[in-house]
Protein backbone atom coordinates (compact mmCIF):
# COMPACT_ATOMS: atom_id res chain seq x y z
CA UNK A 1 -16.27 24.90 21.02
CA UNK A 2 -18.07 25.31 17.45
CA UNK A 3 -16.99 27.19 14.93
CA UNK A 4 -19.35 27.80 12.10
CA UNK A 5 -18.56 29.18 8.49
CA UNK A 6 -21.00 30.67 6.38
CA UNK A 7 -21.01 30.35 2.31
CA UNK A 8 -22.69 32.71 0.47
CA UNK A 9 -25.09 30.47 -2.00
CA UNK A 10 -25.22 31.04 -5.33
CA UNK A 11 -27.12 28.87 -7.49
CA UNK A 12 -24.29 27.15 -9.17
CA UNK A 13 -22.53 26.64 -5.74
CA UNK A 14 -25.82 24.73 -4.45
CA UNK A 15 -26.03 23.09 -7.69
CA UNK A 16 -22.29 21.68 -6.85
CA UNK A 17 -22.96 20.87 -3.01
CA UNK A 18 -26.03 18.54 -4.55
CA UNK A 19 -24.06 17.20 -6.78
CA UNK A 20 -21.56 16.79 -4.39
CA UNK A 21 -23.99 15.19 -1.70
CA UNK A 22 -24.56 12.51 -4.50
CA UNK A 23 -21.40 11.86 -5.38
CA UNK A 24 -19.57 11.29 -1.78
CA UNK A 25 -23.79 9.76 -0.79
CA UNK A 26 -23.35 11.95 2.41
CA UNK A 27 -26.63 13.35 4.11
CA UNK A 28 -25.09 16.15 5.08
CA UNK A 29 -23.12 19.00 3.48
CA UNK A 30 -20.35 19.26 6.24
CA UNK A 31 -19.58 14.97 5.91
CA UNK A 32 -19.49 15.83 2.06
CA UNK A 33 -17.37 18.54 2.32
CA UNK A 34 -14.96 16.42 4.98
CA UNK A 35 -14.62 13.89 1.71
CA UNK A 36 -13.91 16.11 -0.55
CA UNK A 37 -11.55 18.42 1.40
CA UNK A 38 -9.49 14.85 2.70
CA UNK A 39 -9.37 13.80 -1.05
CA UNK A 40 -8.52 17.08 -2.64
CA UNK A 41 -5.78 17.36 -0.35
CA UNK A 42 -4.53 13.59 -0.34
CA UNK A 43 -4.50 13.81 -4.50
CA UNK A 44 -3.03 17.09 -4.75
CA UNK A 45 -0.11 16.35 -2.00
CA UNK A 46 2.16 19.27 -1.20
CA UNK A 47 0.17 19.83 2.64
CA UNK A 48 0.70 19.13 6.05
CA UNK A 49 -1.21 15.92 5.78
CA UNK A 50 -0.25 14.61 2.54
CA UNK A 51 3.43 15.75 1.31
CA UNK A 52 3.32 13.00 -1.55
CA UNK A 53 0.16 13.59 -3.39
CA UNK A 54 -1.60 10.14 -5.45
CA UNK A 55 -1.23 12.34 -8.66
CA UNK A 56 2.26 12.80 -7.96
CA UNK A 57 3.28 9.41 -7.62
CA UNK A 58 0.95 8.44 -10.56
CA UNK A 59 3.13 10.33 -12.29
CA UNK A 60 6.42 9.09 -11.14
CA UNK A 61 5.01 6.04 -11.80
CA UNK A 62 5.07 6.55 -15.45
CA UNK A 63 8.40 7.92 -15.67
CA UNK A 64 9.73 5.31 -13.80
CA UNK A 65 8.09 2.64 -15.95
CA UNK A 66 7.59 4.35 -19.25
CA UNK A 67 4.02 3.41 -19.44
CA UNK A 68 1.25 2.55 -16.69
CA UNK A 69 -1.75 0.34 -16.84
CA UNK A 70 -5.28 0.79 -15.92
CA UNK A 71 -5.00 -1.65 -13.47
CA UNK A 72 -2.17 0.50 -11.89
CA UNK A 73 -3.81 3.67 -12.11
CA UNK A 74 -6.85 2.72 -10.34
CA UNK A 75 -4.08 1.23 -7.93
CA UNK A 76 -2.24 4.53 -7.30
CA UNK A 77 -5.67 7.30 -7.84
CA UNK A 78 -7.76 4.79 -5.40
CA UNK A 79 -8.72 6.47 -1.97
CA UNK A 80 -11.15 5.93 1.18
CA UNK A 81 -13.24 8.61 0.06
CA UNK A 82 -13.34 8.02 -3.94
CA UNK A 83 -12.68 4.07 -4.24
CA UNK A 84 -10.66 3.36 -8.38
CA UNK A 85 -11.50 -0.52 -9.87
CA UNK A 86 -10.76 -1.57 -12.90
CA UNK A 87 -12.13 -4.41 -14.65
CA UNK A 88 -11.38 -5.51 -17.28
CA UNK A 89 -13.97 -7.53 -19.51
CA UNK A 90 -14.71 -9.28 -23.44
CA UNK A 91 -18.02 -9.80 -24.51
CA UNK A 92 -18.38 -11.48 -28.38
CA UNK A 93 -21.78 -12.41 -29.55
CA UNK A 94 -23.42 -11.61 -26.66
CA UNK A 95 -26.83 -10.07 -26.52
């Protein structure tokens, strides 16, 4: 069985699903949508699928330590669907 959903389009909400198509590099608005939804909901915690959300334990993180690095943060915030790096890098004198 399929089940569709209509949107009414404004031009800021197709602006967004664009921008959003970009961003996730989905062809399609539904696969983009998918990746956005399963992060949203993975972050944010507090749901069926995710209890713990990244944010929240980001932030226990920090309470727990006092302080947390980049390194860590991209650790904790880093999903499937929105990969976190951090690199760290010196350049002197270089052109």
């Amino acid at each position: 069985m399929c089940n569709s959903m209509r949107l009414r389009m404004t031009d800021h909400r197709e602006r967004m699903f664009e921008a959003l198509l970009g961003a996730t590099g989905e062809k399609t608005k539904s696969k983009a949508i998918d990746q956005a939804v399963n992060h949203y909901c993975l972050c944010a915690g507090e749901n069926a699928a995710h209890p713990n959300g990244t944010y929240e334990k980001l932030m226990e993180r920090a309470i727990e330590q006092g302080s947390v690095t980049p390194e860590e943060i991209a650790e904790v915030l880093g999903t499937e669907e929105l990969p976190v790096d951090y690199e760290r890098k010196w350049q002197v004198g270089c052109r």
